[in-house]
C-alpha atoms as a PDB file:
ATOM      1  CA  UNK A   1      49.469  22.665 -73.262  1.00  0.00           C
ATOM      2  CA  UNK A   2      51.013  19.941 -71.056  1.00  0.00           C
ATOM      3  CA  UNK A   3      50.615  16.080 -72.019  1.00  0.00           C
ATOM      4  CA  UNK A   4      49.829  16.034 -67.809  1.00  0.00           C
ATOM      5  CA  UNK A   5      46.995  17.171 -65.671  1.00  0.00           C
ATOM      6  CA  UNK A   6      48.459  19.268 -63.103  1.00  0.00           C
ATOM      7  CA  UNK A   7      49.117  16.885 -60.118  1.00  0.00           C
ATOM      8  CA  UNK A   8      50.919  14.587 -62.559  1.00  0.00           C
ATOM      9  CA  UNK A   9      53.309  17.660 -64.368  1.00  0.00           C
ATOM     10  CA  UNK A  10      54.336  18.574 -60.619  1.00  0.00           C
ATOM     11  CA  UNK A  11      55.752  14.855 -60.078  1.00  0.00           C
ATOM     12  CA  UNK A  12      57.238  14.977 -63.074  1.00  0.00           C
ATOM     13  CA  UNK A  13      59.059  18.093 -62.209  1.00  0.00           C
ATOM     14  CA  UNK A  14      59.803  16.695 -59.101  1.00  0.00           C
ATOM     15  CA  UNK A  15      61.567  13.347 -60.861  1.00  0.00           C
ATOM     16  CA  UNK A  16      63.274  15.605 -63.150  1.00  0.00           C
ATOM     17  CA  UNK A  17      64.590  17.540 -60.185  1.00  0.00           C
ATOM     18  CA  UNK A  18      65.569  15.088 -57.479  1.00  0.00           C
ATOM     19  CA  UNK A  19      69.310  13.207 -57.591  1.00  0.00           C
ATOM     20  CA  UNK A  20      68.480   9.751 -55.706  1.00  0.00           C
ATOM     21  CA  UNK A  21      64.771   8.240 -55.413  1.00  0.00           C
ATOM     22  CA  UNK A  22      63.457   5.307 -53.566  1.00  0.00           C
ATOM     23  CA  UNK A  23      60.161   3.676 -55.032  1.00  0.00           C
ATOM     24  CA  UNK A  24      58.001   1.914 -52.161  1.00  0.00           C
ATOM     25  CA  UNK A  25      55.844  -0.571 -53.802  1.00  0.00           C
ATOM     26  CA  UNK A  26      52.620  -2.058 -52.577  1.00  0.00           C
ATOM     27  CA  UNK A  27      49.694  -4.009 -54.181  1.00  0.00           C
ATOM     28  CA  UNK A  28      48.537  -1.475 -56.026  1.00  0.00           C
ATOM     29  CA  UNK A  29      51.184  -1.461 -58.824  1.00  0.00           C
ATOM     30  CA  UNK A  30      50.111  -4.924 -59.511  1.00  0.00           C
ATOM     31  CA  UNK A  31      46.961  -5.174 -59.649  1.00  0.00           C
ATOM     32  CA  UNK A  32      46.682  -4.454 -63.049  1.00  0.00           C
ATOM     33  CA  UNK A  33      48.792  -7.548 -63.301  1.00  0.00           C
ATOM     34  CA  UNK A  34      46.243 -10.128 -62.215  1.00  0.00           C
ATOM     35  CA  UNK A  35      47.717 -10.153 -59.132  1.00  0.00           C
ATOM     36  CA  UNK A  36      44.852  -9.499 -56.234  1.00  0.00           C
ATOM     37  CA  UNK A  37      45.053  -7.025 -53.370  1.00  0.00           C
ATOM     38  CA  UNK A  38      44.302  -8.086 -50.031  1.00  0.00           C
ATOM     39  CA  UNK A  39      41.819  -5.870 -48.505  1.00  0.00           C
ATOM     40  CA  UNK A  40      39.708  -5.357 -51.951  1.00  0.00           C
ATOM     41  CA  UNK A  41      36.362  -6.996 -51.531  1.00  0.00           C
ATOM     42  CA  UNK A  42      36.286 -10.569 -52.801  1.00  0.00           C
ATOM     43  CA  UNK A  43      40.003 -10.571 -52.685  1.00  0.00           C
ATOM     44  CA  UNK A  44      41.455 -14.053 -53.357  1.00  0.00           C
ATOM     45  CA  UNK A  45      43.540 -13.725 -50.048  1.00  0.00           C
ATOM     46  CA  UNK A  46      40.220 -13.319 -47.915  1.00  0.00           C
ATOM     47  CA  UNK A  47      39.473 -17.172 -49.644  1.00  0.00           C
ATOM     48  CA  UNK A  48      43.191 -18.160 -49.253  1.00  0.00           C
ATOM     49  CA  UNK A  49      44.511 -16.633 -46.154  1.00  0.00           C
ATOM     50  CA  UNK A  50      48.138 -17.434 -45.351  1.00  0.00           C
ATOM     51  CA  UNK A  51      48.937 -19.430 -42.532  1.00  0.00           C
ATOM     52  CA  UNK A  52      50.382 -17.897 -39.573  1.00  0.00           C
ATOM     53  CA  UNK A  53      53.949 -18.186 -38.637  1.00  0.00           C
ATOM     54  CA  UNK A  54      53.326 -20.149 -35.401  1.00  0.00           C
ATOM     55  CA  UNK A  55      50.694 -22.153 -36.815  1.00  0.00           C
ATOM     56  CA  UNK A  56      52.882 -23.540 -40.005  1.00  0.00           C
ATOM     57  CA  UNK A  57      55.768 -24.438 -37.318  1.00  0.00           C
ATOM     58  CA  UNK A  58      53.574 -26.380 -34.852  1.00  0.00           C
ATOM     59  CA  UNK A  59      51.689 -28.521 -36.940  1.00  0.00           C
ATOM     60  CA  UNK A  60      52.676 -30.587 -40.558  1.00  0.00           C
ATOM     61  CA  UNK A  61      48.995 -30.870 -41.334  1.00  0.00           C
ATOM     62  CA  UNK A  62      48.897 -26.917 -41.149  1.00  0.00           C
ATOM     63  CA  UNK A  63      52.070 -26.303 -43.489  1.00  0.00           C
ATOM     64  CA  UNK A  64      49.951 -28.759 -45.724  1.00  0.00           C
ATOM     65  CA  UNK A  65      47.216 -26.201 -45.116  1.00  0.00           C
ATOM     66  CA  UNK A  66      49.747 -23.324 -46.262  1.00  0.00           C
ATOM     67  CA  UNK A  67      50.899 -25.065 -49.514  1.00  0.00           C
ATOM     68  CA  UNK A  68      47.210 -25.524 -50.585  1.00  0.00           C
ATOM     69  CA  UNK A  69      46.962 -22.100 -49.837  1.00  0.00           C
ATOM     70  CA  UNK A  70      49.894 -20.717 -51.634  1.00  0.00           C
ATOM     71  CA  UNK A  71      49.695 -23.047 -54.658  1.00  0.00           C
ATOM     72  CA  UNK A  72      45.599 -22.104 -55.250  1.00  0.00           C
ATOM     73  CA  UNK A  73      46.561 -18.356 -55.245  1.00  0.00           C
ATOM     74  CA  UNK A  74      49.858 -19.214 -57.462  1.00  0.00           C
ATOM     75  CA  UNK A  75      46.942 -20.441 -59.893  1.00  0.00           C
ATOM     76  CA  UNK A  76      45.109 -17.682 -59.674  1.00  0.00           C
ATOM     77  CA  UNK A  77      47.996 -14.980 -60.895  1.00  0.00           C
ATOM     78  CA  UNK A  78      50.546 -17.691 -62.984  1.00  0.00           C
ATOM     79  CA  UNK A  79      49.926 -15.350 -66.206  1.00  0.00           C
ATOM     80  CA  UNK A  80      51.189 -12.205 -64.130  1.00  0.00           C
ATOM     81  CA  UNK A  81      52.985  -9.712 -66.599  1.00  0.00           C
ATOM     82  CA  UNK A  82      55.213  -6.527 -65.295  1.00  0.00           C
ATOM     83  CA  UNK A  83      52.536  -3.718 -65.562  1.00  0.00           C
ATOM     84  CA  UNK A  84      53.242  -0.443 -67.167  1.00  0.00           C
ATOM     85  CA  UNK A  85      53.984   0.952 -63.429  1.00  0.00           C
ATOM     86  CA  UNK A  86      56.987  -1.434 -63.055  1.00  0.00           C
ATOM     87  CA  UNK A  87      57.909  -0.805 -66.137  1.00  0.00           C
ATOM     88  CA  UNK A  88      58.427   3.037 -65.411  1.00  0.00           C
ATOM     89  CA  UNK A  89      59.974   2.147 -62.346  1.00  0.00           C
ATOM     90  CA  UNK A  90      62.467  -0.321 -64.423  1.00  0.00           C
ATOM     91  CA  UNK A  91      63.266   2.823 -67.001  1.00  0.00           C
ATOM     92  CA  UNK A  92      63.692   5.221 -64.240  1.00  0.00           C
ATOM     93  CA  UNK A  93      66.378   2.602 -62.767  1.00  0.00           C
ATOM     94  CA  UNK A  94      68.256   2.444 -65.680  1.00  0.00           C
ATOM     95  CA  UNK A  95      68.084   5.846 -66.033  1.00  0.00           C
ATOM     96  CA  UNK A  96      70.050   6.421 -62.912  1.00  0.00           C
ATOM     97  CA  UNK A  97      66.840   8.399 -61.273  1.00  0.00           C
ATOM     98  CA  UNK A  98      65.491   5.950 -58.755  1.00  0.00           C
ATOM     99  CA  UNK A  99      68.503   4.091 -56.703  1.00  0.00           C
ATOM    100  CA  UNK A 100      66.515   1.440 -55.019  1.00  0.00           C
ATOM    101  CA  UNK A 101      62.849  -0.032 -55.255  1.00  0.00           C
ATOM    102  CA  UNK A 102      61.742  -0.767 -51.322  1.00  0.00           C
ATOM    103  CA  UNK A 103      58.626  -3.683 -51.974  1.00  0.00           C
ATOM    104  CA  UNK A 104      55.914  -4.674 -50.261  1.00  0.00           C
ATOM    105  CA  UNK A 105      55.204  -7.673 -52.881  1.00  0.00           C
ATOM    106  CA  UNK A 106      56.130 -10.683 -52.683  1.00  0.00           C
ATOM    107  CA  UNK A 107      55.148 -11.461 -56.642  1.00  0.00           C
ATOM    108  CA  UNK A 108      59.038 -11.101 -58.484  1.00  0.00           C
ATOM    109  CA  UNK A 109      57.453  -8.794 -61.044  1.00  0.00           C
ATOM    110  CA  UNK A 110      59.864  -5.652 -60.299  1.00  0.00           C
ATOM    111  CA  UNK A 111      62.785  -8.457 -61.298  1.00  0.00           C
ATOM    112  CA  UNK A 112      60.764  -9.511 -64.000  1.00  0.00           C
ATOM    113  CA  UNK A 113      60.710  -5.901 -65.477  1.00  0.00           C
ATOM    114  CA  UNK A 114      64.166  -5.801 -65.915  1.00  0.00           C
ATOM    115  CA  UNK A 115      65.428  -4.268 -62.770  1.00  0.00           C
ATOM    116  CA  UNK A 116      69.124  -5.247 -61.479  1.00  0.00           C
ATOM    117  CA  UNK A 117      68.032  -7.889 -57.819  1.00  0.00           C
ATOM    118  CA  UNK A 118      70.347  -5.250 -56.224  1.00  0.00           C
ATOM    119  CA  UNK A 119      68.127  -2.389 -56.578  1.00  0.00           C
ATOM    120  CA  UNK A 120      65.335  -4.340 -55.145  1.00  0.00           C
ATOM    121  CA  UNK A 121      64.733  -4.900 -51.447  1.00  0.00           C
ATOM    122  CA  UNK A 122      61.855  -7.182 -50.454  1.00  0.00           C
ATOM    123  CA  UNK A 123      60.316  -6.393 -47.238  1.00  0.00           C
ATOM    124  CA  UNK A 124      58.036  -9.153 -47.445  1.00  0.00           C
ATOM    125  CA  UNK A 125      59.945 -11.970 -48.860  1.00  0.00           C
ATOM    126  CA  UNK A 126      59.534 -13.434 -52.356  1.00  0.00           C
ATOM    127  CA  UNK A 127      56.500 -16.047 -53.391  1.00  0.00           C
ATOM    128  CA  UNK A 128      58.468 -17.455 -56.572  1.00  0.00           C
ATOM    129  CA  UNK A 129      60.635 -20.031 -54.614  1.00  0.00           C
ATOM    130  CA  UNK A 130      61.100 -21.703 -50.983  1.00  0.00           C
ATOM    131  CA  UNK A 131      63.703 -21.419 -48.396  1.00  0.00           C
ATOM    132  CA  UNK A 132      65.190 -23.574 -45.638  1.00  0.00           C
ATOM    133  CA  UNK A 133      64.526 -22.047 -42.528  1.00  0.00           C
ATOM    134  CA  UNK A 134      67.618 -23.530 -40.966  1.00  0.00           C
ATOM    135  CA  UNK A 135      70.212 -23.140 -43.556  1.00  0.00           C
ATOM    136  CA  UNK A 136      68.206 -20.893 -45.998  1.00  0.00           C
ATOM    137  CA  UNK A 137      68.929 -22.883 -48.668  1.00  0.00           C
ATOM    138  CA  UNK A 138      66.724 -22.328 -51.932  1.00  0.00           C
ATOM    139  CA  UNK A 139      63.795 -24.964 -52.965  1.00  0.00           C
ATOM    140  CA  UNK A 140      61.881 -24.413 -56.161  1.00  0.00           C
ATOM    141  CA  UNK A 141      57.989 -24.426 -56.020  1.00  0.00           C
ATOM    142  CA  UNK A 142      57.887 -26.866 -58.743  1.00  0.00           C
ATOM    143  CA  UNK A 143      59.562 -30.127 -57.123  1.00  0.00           C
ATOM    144  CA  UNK A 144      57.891 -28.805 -53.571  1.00  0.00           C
ATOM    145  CA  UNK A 145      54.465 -28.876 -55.310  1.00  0.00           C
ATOM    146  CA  UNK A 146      55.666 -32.067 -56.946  1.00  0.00           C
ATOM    147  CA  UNK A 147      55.750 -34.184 -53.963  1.00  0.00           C
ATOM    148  CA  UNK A 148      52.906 -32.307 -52.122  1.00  0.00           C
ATOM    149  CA  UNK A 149      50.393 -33.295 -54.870  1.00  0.00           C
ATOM    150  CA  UNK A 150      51.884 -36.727 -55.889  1.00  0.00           C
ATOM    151  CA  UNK A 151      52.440 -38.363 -52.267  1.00  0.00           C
ATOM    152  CA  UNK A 152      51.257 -35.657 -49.836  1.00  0.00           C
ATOM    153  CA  UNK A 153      54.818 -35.429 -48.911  1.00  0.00           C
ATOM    154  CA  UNK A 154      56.062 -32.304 -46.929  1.00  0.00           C
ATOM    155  CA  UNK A 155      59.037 -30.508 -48.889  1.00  0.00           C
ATOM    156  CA  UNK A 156      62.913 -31.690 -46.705  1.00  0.00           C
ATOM    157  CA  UNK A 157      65.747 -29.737 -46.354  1.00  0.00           C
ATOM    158  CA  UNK A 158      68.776 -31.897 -46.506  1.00  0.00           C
ATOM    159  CA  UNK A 159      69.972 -30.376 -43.223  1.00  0.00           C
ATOM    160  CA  UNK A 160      66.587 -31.397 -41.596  1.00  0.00           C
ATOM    161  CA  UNK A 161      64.845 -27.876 -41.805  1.00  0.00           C
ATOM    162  CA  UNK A 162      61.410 -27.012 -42.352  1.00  0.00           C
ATOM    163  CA  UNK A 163      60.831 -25.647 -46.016  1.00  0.00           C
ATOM    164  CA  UNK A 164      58.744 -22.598 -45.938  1.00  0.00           C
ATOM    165  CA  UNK A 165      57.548 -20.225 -49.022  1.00  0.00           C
ATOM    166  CA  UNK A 166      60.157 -17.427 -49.242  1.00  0.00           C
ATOM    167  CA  UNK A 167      57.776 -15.171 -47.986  1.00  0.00           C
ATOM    168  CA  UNK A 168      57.266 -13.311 -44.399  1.00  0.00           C
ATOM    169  CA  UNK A 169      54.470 -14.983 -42.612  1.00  0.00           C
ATOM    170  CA  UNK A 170      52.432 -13.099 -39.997  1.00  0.00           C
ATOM    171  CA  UNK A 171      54.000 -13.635 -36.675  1.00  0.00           C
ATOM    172  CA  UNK A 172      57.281 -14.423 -38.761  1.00  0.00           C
ATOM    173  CA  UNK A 173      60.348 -11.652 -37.594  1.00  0.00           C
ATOM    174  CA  UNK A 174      60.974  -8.833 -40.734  1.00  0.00           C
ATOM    175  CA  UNK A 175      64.467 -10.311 -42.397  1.00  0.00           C
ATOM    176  CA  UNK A 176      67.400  -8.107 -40.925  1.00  0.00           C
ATOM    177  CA  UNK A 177      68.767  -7.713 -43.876  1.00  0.00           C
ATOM    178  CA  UNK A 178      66.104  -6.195 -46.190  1.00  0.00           C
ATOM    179  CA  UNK A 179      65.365  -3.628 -43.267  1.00  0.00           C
ATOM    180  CA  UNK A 180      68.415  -2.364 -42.730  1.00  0.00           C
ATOM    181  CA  UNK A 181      69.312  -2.037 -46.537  1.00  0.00           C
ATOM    182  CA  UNK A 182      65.542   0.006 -46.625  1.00  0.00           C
ATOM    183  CA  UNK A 183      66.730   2.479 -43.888  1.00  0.00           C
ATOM    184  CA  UNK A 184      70.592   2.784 -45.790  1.00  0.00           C
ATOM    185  CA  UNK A 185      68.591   3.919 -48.832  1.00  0.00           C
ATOM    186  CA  UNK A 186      65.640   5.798 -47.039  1.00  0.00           C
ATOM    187  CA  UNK A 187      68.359   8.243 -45.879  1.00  0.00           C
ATOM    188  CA  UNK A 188      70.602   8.296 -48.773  1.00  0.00           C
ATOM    189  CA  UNK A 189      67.273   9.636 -50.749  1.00  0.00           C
ATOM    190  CA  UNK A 190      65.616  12.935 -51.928  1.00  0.00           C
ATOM    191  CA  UNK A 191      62.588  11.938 -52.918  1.00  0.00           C
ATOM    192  CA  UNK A 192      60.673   8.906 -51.436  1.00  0.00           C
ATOM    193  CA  UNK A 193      58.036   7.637 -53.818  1.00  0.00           C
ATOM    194  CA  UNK A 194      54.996   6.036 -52.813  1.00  0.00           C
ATOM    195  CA  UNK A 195      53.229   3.397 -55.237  1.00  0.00           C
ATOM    196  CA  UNK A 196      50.457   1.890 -55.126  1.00  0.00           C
ATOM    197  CA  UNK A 197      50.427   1.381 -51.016  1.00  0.00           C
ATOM    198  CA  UNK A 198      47.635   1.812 -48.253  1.00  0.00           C
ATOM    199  CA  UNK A 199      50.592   2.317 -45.807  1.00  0.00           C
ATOM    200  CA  UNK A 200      48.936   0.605 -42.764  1.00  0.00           C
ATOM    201  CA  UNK A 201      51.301  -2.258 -42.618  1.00  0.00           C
ATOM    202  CA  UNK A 202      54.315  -1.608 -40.306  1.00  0.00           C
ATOM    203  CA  UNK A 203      56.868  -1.840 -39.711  1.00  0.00           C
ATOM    204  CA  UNK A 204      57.326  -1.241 -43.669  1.00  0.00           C
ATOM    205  CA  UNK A 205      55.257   1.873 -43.693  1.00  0.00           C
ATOM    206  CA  UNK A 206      57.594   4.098 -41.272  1.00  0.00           C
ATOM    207  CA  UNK A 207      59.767   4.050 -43.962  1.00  0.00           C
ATOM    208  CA  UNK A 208      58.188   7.593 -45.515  1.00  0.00           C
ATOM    209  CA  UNK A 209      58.134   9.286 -41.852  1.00  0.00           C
ATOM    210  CA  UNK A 210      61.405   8.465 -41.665  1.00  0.00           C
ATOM    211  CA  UNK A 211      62.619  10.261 -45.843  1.00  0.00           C
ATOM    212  CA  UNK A 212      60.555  12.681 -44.353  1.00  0.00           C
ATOM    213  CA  UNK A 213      62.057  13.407 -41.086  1.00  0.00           C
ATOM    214  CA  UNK A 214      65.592  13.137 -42.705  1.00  0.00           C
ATOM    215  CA  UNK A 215      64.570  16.206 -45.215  1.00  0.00           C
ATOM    216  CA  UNK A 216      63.258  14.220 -48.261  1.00  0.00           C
ATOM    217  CA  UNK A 217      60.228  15.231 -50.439  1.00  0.00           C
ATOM    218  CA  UNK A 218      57.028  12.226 -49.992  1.00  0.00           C
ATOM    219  CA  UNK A 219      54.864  11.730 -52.702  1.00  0.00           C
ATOM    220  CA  UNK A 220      51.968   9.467 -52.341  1.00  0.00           C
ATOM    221  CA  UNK A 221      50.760   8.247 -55.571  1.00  0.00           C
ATOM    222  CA  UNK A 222      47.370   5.961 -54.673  1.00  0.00           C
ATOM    223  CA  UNK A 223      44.119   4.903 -55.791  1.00  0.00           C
ATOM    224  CA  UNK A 224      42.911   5.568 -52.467  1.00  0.00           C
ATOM    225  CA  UNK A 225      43.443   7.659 -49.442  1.00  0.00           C
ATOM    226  CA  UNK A 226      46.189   6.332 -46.756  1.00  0.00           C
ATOM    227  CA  UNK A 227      47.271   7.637 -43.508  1.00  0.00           C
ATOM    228  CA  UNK A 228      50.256   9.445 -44.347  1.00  0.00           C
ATOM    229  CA  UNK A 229      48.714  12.030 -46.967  1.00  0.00           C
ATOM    230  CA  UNK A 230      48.312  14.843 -44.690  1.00  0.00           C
ATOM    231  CA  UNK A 231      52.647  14.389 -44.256  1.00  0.00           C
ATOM    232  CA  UNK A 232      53.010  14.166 -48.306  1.00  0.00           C
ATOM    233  CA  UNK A 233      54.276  16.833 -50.365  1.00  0.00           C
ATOM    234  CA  UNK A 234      52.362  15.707 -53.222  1.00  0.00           C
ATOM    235  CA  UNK A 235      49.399  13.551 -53.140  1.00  0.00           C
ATOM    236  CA  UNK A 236      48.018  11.837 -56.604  1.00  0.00           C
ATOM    237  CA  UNK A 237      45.130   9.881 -56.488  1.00  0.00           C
ATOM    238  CA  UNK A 238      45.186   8.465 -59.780  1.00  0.00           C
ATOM    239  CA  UNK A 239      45.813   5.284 -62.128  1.00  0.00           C
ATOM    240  CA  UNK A 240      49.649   4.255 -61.514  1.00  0.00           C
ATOM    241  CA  UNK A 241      50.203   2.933 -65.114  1.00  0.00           C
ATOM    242  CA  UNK A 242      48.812   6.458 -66.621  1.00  0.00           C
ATOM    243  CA  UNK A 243      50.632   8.325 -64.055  1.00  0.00           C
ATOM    244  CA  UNK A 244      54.074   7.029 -64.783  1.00  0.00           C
ATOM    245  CA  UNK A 245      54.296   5.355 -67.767  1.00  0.00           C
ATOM    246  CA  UNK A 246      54.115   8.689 -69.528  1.00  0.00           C
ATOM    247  CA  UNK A 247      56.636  10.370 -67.117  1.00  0.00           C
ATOM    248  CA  UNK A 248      59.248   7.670 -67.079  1.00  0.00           C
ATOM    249  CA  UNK A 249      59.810   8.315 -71.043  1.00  0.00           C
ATOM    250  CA  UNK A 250      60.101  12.203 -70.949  1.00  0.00           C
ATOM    251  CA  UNK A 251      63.263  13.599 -71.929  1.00  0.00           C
ATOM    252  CA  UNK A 252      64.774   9.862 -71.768  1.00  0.00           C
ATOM    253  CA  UNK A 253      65.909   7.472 -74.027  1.00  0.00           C
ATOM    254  CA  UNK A 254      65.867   4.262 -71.833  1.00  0.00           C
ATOM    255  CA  UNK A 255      65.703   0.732 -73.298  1.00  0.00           C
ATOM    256  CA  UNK A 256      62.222  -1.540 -73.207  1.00  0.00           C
ATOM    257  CA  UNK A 257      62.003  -4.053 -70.702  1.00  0.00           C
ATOM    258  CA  UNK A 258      61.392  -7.429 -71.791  1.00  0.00           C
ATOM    259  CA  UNK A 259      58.417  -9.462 -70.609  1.00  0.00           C
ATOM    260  CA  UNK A 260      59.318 -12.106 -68.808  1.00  0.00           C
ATOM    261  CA  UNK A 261      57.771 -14.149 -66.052  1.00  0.00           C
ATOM    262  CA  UNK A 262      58.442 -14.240 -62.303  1.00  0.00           C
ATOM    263  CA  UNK A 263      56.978 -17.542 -61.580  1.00  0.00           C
END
């Protein structure tokens, strides 16, 4: 008798059979992490919410605002761990299965797991470090939080930028780069695999429609229902970590992924 219930054997036989896989990742493949959802009730983003793009531009004592708000829910998941679902996701990587990992999280745990930073394409942005939004040069959390807490002092590019979390605000423009790389490996797939997203957040969620148009098999793997289930070939409503964990090992020998930690 098979180790799988049935909805879980046919994605395994679908891995087994496809040649290039993209993972899109949402919340749900961290949540297990400590790392909250955002429309879960209580969520810690519904006590936090981030600070709108236009907002954190026009006024210093709102991008104060949006570091309090970004450091207090840095608190709140510091501890967060890869999960068993990225750590599939990490195996089927190095296995040579899945070519790319499209993410909707901005938490650094898929890099955490182990997988290569060119695999991974960030839709979202990245919460573990700042940018310049003039030059886009790099500012670490640590020294910005520094001076925040100690003197109150805003974080200063040396070109005379504002220093923003790494992350794409709402109202903020989807990076260029990330989007295009998404569609390159959208079309270049077979199977597009849904984790662990509610797919109601465009323009990231077109990205299935569009495997789908271009001829490759959807699978939506998801707690809950989402809007694109009635296009999926497959639809598995059912705990990520149990799901893949098991089907990442099967017939593979693929090295363990060390812990490590994204922030």
């Amino acid at each position: 008798m098979s180790q799988y219930p049935a909805g879980e054997r046919t994605l395994a036989d679908m891995i087994d059979a496809a040649e290039a896989i993209v993972a899109f990742t949402g919340a749900g493949i961290s949540t297990e992490c400590g790392v909250p959802d955002f429309r879960s009730p209580g969520s810690a983003w519904k006590r936090h919410p981030p600070i709108p793009f236009d907002q954190f531009l026009a006024d210093e004592d709102m991008r104060l605002e949006a570091w309090r708000r970004k450091f207090a829910m840095d608190d709140i998941y510091a501890g967060a761990r890869p999960g068993r679902g990225h750590a599939a996701l990490a195996r089927l990587v190095a296995a040579g299965k899945v070519s790319h990992i499209i993410t909707q999280n901005i938490d650094g745990l898929h890099q955490a797991s182990g997988v290569p930073a060119e695999r991974i394409i960030e839709l979202h942005g990245n919460g573990t470090y700042a940018q310049c939004l003039d030059c886009g040069g790099r500012h670490e959390l640590r020294d910005v939080r520094r001076g925040i807490e100690e003197n109150g002092a805003l974080p200063a590019c040396v070109c005379g930028g504002i220093v923003k979390s790494a992350t794409i605000s709402f109202g903020q423009s989807m990076p260029r780069d990330a989007m295009q790389r998404a569609r390159r490996a959208t079309l270049g797939c077979d199977l597009f695999l849904v984790v662990g997203s509610s797919l109601v957040v465009y323009p990231a969620a077109a990205f299935p429609l569009i495997a789908k148009e271009n001829g490759a098999q959807l699978v939506i793997l998801n707690a809950e229902p989402t809007p694109l289930d009635g296009d999926a070939d497959l639809v598995v409503r059912a705990d990520i970590g149990d799901t893949l964990h098991p089907i990442a090992n099967v017939g593979q020998s693929l090295p363990q992924v060390a812990e490590k930690t994204p922030l």
